[in-house]
C-alpha atoms as a PDB file:
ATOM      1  CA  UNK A   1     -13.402 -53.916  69.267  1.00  0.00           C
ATOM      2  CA  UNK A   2     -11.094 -56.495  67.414  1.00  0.00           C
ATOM      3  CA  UNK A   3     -11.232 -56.753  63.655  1.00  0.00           C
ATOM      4  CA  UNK A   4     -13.671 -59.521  63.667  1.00  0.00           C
ATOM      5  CA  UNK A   5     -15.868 -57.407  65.397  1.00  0.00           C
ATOM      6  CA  UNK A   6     -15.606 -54.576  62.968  1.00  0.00           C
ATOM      7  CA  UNK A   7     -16.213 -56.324  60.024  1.00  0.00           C
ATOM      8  CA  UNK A   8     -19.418 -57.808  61.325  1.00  0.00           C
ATOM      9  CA  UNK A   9     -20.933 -54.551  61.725  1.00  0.00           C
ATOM     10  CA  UNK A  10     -19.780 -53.580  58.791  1.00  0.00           C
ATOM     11  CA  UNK A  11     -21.667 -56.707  57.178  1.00  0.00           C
ATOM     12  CA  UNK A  12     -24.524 -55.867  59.444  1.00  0.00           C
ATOM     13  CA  UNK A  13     -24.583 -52.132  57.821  1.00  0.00           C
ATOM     14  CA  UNK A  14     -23.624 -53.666  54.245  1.00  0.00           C
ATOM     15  CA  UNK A  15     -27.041 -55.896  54.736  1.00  0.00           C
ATOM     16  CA  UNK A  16     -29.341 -53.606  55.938  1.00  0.00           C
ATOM     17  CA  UNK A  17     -29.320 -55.353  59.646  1.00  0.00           C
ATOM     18  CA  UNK A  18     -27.673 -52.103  61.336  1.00  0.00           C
ATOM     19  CA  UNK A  19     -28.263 -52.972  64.910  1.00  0.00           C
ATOM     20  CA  UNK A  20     -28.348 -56.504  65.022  1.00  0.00           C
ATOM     21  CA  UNK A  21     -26.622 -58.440  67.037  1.00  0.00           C
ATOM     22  CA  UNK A  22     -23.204 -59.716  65.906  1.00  0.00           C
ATOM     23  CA  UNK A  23     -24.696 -63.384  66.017  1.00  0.00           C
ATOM     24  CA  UNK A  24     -27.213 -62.637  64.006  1.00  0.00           C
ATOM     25  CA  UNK A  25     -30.076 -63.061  66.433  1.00  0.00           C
ATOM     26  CA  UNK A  26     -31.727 -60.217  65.194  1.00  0.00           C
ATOM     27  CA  UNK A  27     -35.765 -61.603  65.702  1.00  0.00           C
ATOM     28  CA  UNK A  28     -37.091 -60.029  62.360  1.00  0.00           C
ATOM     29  CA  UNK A  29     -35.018 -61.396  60.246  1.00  0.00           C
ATOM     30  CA  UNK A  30     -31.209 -62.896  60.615  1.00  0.00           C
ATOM     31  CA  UNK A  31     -28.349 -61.355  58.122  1.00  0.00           C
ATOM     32  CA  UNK A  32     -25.882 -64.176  59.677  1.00  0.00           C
ATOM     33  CA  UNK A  33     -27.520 -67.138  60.632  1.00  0.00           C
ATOM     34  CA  UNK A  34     -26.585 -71.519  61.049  1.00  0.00           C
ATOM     35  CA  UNK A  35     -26.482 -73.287  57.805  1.00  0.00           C
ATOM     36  CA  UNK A  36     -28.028 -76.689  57.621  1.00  0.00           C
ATOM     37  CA  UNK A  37     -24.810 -77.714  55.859  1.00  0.00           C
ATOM     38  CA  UNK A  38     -21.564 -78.496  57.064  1.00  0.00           C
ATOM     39  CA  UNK A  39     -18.293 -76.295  57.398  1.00  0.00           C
ATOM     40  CA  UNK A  40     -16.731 -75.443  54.151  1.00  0.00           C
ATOM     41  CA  UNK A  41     -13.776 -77.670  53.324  1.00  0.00           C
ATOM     42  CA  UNK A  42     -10.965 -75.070  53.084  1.00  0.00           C
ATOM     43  CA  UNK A  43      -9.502 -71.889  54.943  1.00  0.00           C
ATOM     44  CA  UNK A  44     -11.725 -70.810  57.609  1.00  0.00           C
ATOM     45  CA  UNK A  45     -15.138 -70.318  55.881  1.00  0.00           C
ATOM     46  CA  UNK A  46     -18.288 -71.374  58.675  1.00  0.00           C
ATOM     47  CA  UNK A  47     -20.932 -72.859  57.431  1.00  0.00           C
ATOM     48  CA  UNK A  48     -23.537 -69.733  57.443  1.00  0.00           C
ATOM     49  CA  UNK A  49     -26.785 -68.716  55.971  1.00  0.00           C
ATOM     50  CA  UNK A  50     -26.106 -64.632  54.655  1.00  0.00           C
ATOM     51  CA  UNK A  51     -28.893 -62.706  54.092  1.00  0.00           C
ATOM     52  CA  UNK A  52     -27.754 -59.676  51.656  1.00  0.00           C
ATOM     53  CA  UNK A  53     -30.168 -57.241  51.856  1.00  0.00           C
ATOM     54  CA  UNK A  54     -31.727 -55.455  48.896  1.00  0.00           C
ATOM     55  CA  UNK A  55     -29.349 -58.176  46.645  1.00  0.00           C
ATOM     56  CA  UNK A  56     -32.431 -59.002  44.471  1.00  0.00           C
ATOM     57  CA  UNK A  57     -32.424 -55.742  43.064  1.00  0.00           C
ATOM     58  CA  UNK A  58     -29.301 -56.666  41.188  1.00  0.00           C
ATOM     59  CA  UNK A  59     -29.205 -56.027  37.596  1.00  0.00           C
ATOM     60  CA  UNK A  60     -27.679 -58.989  35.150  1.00  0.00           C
ATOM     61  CA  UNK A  61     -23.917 -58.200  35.033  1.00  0.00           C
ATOM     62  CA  UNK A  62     -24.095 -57.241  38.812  1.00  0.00           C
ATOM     63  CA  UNK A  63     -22.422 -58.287  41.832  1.00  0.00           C
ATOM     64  CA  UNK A  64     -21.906 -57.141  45.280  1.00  0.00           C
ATOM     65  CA  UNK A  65     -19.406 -58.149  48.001  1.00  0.00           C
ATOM     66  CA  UNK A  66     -21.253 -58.913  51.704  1.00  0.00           C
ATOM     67  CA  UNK A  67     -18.327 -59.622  53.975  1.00  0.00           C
ATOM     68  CA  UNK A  68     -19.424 -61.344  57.444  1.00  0.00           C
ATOM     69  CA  UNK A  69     -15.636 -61.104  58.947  1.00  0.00           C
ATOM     70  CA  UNK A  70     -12.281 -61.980  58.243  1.00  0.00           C
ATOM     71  CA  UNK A  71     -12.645 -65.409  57.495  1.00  0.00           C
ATOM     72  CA  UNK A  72     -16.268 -65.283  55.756  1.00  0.00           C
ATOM     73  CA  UNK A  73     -17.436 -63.543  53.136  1.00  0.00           C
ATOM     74  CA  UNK A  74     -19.654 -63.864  49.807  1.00  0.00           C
ATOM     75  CA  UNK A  75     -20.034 -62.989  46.634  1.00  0.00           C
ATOM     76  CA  UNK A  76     -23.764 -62.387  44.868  1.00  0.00           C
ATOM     77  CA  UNK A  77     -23.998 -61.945  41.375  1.00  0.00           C
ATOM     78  CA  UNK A  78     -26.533 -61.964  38.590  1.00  0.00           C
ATOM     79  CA  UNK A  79     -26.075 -62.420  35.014  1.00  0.00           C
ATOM     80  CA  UNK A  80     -29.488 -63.604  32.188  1.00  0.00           C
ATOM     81  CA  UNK A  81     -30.091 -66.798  34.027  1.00  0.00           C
ATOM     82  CA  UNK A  82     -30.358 -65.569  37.349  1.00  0.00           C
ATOM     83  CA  UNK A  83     -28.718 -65.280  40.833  1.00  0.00           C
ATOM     84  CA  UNK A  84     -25.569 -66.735  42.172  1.00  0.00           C
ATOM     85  CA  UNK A  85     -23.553 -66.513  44.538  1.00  0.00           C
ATOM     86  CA  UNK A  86     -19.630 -67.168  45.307  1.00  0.00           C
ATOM     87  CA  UNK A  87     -17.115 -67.466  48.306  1.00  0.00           C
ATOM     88  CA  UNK A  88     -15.281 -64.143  48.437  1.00  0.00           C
ATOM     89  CA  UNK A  89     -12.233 -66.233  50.141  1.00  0.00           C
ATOM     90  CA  UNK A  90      -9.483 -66.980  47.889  1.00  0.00           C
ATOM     91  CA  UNK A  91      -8.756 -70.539  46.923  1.00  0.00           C
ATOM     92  CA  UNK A  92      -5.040 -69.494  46.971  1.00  0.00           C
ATOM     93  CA  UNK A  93      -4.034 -68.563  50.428  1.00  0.00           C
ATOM     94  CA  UNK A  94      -7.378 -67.595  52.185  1.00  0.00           C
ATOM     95  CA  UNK A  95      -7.769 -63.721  51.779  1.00  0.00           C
ATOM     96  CA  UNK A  96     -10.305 -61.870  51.304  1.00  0.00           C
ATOM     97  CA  UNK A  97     -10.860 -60.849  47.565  1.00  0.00           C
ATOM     98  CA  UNK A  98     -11.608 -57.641  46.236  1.00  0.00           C
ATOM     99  CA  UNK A  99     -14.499 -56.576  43.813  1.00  0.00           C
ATOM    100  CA  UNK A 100     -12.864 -55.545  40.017  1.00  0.00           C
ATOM    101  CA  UNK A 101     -14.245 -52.614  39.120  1.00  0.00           C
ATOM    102  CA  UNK A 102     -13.477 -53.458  35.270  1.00  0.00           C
ATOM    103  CA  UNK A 103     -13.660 -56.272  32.774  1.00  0.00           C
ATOM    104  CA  UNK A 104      -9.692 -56.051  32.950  1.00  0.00           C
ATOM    105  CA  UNK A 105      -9.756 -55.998  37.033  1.00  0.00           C
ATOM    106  CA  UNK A 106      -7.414 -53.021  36.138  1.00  0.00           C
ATOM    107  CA  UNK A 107      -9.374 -51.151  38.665  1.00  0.00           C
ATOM    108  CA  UNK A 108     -11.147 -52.238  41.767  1.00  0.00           C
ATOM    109  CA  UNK A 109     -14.042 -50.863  43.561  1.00  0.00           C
ATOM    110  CA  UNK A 110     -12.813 -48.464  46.125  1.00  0.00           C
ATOM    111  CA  UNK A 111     -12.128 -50.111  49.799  1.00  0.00           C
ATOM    112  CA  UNK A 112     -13.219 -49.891  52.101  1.00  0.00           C
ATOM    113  CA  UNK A 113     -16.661 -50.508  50.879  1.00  0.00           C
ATOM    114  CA  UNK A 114     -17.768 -54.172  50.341  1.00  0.00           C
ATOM    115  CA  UNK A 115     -21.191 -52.829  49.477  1.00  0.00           C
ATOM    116  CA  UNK A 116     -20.098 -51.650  45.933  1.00  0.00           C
ATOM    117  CA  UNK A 117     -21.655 -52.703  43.334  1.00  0.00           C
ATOM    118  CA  UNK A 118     -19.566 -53.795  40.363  1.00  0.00           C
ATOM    119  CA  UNK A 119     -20.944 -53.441  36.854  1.00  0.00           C
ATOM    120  CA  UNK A 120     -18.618 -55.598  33.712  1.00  0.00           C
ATOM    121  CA  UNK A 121     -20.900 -58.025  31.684  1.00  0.00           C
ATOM    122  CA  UNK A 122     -18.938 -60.698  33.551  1.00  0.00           C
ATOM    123  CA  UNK A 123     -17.819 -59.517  36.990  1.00  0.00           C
ATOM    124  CA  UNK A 124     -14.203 -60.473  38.478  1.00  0.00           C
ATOM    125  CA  UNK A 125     -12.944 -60.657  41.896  1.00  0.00           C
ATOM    126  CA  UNK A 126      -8.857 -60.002  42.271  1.00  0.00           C
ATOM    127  CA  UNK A 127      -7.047 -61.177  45.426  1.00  0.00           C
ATOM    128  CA  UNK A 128      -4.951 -58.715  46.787  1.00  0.00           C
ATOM    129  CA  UNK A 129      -2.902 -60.900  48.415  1.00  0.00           C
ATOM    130  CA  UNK A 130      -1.133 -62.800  45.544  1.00  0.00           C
ATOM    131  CA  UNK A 131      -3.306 -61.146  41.920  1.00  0.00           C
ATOM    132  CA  UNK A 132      -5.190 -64.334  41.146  1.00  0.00           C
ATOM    133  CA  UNK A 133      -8.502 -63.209  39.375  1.00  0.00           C
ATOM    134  CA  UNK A 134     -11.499 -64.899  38.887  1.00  0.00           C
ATOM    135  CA  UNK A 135     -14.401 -64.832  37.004  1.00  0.00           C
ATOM    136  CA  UNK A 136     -17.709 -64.511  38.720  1.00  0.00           C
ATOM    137  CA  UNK A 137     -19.616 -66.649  36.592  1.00  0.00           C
ATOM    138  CA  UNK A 138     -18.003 -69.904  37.080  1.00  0.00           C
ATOM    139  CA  UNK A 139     -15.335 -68.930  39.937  1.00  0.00           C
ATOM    140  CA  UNK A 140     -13.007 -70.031  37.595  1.00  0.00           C
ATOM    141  CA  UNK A 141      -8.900 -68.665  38.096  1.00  0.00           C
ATOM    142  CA  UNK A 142      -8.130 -66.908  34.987  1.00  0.00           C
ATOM    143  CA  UNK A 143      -5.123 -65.606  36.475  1.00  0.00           C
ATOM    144  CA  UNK A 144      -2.970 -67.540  39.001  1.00  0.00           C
ATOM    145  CA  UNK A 145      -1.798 -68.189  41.542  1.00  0.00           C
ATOM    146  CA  UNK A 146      -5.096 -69.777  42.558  1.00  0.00           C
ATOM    147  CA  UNK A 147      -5.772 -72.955  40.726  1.00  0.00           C
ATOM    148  CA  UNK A 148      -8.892 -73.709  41.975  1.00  0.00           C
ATOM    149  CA  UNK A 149     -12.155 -72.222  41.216  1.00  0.00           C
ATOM    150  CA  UNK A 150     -14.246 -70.009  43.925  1.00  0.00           C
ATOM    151  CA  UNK A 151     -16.690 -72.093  45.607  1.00  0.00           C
ATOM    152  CA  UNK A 152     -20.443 -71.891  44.652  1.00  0.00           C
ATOM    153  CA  UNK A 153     -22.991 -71.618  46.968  1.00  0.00           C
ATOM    154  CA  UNK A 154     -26.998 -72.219  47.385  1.00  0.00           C
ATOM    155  CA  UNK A 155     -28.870 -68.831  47.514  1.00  0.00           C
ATOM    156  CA  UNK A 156     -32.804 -68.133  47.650  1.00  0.00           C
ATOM    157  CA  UNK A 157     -34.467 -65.107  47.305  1.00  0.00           C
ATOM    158  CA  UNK A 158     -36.692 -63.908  49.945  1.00  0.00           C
ATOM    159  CA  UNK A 159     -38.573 -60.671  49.156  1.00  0.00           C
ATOM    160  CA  UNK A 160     -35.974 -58.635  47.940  1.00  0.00           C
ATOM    161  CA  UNK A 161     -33.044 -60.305  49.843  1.00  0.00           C
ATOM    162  CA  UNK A 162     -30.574 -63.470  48.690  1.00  0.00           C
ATOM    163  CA  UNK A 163     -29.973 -65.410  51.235  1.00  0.00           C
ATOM    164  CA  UNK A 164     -26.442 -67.196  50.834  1.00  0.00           C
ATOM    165  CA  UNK A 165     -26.163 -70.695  52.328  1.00  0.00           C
ATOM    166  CA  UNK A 166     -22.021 -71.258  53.201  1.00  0.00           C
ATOM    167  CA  UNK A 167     -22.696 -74.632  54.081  1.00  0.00           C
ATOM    168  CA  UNK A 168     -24.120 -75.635  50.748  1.00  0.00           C
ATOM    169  CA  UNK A 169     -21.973 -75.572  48.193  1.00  0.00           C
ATOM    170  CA  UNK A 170     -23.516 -76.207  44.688  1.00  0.00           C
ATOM    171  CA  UNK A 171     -22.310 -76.802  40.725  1.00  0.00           C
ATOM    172  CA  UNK A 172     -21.176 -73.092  39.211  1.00  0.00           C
ATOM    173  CA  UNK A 173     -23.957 -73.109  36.379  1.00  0.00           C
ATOM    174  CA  UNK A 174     -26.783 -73.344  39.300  1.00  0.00           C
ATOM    175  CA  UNK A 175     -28.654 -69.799  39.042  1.00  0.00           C
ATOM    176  CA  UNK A 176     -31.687 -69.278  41.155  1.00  0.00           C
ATOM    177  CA  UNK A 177     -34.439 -66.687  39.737  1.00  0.00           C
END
């Protein structure tokens, strides 16, 4: 099993799709799925519809990290004005950033579990690689290297789930109830 591999089951757990197939063919319900948009326009990121199970349970000030493999992963967050959602791919130099486990991103959530839930009024991400942060709620850099912000993308909210579209990348103030 190669590290893409791993990471998709791992996303498969994280999502409640245990048991699907690493395609996402999975007939009740894909967790990884085509987007009708195109490939996103930096580092590897496909252009993929993520369905994060149990996501819409989410409290404002919430986020949790669904990562799909190496080169794809999301962000879904919810603050008063709904859900949203953000690459999990740094801007910088392409890795994979980390859930901060403060408002200070002094700590982060434990690895290696990119189900945790992280809890400030206004969730960060930190990437490991070179300690930009960034702030959920617009994907802005507030710490560089990176100086551009996290992409946003369209979600939807099917019975319980968000379902993150890679492929359709939208302003940062769009929230979906």
């Amino acid at each position: 099993m190669n590290r893409r591999e791993a990471l998709r089951g791992l996303a498969a757990l994280c999502a409640g799709c245990a048991g699907a197939p690493p395609n996402g063919s999975d007939t009740a319900g894909d967790c990884v799925g085509p987007s009708s948009g195109a490939t996103a326009g930096f580092c590897l990121v496909d252009a993929l519809t993520v369905r994060v199970r149990g996501a819409a349970g989410l409290a404002p000030g919430e986020a949790v990290l669904a990562v799909v493999d190496d080169a794809n992963a999301v962000i879904v967050a919810r603050d008063d004005r709904g859900y949203y959602a953000r690459s999990a791919i740094c801007t910088h130099a392409c890795c994979l950033v980390d859930l901060c486990a403060d408002a200070s991103c002094a700590q982060l959530l434990p690895p290696p579990d990119p189900c945790a839930v992280a809890g400030p009024a206004d969730p960060t991400a930190l990437c490991p690689c070179h300690g930009s942060v960034f702030r959920l709620s617009d994907g802005a850099p507030v710490v560089g290297p990176a100086t551009a912000p996290l992409p946003a993308f369209a979600v939807s909210v099917d019975t319980g789930d968000v379902v993150v579209d890679t492929g359709a990348t939208v302003s940062a103030d769009v929230r979906t109830s």
